[in-house]
C-alpha atoms as a PDB file:
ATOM      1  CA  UNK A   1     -40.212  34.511 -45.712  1.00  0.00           C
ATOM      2  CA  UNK A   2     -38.836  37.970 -47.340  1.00  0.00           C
ATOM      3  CA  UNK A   3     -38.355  40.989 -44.685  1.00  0.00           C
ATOM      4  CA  UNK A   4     -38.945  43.880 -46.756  1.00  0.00           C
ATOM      5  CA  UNK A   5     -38.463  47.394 -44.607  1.00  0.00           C
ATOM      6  CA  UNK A   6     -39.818  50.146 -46.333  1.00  0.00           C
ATOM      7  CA  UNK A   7     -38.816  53.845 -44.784  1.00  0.00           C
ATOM      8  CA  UNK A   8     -40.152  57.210 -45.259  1.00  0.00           C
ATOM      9  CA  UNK A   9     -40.491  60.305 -43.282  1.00  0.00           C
ATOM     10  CA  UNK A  10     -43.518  59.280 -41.407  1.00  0.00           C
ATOM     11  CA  UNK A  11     -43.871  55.668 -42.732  1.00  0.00           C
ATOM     12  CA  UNK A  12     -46.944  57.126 -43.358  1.00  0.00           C
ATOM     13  CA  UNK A  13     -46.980  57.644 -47.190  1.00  0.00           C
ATOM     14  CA  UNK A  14     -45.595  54.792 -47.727  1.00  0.00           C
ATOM     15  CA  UNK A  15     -48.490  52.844 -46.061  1.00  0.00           C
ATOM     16  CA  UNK A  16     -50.480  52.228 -49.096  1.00  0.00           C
ATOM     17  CA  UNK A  17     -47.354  51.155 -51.051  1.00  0.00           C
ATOM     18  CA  UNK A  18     -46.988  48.186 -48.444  1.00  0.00           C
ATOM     19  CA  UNK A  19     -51.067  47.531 -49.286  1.00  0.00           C
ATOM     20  CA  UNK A  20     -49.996  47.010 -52.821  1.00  0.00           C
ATOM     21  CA  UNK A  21     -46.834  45.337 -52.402  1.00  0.00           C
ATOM     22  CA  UNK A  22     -48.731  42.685 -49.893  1.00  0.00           C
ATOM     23  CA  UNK A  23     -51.606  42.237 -52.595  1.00  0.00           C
ATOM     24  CA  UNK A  24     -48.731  41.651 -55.385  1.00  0.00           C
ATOM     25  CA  UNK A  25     -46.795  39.382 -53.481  1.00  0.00           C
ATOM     26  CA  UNK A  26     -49.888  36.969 -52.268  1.00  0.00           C
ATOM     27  CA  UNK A  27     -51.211  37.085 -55.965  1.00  0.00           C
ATOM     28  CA  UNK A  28     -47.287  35.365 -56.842  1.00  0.00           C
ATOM     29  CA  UNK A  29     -47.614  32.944 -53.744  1.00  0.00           C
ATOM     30  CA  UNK A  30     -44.619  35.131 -52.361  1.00  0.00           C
ATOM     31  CA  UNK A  31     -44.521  35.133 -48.447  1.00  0.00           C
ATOM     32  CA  UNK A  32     -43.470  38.202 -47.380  1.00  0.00           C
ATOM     33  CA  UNK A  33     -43.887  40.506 -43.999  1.00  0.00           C
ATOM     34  CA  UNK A  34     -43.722  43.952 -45.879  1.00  0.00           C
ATOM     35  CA  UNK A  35     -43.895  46.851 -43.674  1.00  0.00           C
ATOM     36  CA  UNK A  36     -43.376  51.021 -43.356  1.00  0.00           C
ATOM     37  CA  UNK A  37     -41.557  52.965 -40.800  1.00  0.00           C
ATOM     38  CA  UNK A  38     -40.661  56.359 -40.136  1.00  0.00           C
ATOM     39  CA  UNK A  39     -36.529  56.856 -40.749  1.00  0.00           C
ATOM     40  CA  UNK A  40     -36.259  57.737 -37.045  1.00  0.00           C
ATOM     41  CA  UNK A  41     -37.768  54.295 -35.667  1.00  0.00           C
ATOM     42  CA  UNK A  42     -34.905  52.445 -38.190  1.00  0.00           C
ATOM     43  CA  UNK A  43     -32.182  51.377 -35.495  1.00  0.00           C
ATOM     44  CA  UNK A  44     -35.003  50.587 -32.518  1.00  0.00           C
ATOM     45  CA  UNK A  45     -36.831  48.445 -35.102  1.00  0.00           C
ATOM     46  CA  UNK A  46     -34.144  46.512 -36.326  1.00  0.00           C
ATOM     47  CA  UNK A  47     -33.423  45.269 -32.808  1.00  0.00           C
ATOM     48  CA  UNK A  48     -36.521  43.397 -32.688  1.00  0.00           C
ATOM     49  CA  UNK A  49     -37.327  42.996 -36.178  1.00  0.00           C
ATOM     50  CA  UNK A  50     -35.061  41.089 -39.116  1.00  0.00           C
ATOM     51  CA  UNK A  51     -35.258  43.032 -42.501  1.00  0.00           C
ATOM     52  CA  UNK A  52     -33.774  41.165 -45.509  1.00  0.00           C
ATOM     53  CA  UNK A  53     -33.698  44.346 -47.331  1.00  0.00           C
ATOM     54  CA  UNK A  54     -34.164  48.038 -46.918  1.00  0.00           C
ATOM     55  CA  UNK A  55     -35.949  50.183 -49.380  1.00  0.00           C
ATOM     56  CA  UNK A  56     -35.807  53.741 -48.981  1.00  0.00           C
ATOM     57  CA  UNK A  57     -38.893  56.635 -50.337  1.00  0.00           C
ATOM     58  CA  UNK A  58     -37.391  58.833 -52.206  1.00  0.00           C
ATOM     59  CA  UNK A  59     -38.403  61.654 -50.455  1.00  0.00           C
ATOM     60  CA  UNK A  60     -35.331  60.087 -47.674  1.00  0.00           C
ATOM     61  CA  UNK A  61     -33.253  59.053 -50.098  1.00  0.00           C
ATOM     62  CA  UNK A  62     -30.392  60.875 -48.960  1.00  0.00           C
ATOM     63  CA  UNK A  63     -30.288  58.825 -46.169  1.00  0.00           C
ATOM     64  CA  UNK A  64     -28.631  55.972 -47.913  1.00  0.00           C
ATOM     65  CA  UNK A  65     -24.817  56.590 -47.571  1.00  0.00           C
ATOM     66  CA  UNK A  66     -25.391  57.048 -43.753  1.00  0.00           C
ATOM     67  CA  UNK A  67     -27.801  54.267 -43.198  1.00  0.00           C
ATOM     68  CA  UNK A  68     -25.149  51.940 -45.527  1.00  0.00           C
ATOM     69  CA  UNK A  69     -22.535  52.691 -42.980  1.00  0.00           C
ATOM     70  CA  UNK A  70     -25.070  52.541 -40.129  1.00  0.00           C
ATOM     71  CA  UNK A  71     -26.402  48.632 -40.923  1.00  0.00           C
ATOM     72  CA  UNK A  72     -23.442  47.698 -43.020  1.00  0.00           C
ATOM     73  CA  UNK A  73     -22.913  44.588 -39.890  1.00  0.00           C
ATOM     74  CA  UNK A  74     -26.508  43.957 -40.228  1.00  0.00           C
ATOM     75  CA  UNK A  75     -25.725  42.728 -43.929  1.00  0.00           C
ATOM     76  CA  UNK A  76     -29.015  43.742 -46.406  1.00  0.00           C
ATOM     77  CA  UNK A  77     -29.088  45.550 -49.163  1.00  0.00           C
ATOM     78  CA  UNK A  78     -30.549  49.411 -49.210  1.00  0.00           C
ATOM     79  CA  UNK A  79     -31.782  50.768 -52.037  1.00  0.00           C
ATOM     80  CA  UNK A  80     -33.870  53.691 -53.356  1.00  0.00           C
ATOM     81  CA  UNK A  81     -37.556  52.997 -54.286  1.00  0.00           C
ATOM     82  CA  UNK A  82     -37.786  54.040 -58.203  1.00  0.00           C
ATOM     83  CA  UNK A  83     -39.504  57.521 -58.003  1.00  0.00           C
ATOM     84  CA  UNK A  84     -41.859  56.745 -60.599  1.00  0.00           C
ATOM     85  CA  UNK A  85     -42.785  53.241 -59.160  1.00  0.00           C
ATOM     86  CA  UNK A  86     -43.335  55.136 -55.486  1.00  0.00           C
ATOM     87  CA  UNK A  87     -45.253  57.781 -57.554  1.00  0.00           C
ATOM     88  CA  UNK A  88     -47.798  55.416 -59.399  1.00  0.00           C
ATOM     89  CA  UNK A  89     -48.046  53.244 -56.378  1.00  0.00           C
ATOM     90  CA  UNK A  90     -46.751  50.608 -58.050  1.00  0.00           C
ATOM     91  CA  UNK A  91     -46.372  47.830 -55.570  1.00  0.00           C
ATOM     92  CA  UNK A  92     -45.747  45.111 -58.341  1.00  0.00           C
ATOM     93  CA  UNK A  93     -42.646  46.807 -59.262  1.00  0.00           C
ATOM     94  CA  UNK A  94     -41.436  47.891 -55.960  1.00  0.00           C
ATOM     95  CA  UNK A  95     -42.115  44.128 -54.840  1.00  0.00           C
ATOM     96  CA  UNK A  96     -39.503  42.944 -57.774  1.00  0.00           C
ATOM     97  CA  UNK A  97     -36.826  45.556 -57.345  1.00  0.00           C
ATOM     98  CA  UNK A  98     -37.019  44.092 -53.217  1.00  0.00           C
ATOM     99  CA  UNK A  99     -36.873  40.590 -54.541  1.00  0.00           C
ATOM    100  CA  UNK A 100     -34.190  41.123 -56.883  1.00  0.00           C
ATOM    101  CA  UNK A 101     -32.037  42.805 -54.129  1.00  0.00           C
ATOM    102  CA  UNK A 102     -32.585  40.199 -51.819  1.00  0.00           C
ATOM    103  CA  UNK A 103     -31.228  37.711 -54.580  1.00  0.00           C
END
């Protein structure tokens, strides 16, 4: 099972990225618990919930020096969601740049 921890300003917009990203990953037989958060709900979720990787919106993706430091114990990779990818919705590609972090 992949953790894949997407994070946005509201977790909102990213919402419909997760609906793709679930669709691509059941259509490869890929078990995965995909899900959006808002940036402030990071630390409280991560005491509950493992993510094997952390993809940022662009929109927050100035957060990533801080949040590296924040979760470097914590051991996953962060990462940037290509802006293109994020802007087509492409949950396909989002999926494999998660998967390819993860290793």
């Amino acid at each position: 099972m992949k953790n894949i921890m997407l994070v946005c300003v509201a977790g909102m917009s990213t919402s419909l990225l997760v609906s793709k990203m679930q669709k691509a990953a059941q259509e490869q037989n890929i078990e995965a618990d995909i899900y959006a958060i808002a940036e402030g709900e990071v630390e409280k979720v991560l005491e509950t919930k493992k993510a094997d990787v952390l993809l940022l919106g662009p929109q927050v993706r100035y957060l990533k020096g801080s949040f590296e430091k924040k979760f470097k114990d914590m051991d996953f990779p962060i990462d940037v969601i290509n802006m293109a990818d994020y802007g087509m919705m492409n949950g396909e590609k989002v999926l494999q740049q998660a998967l390819q972090l993860i290793g």
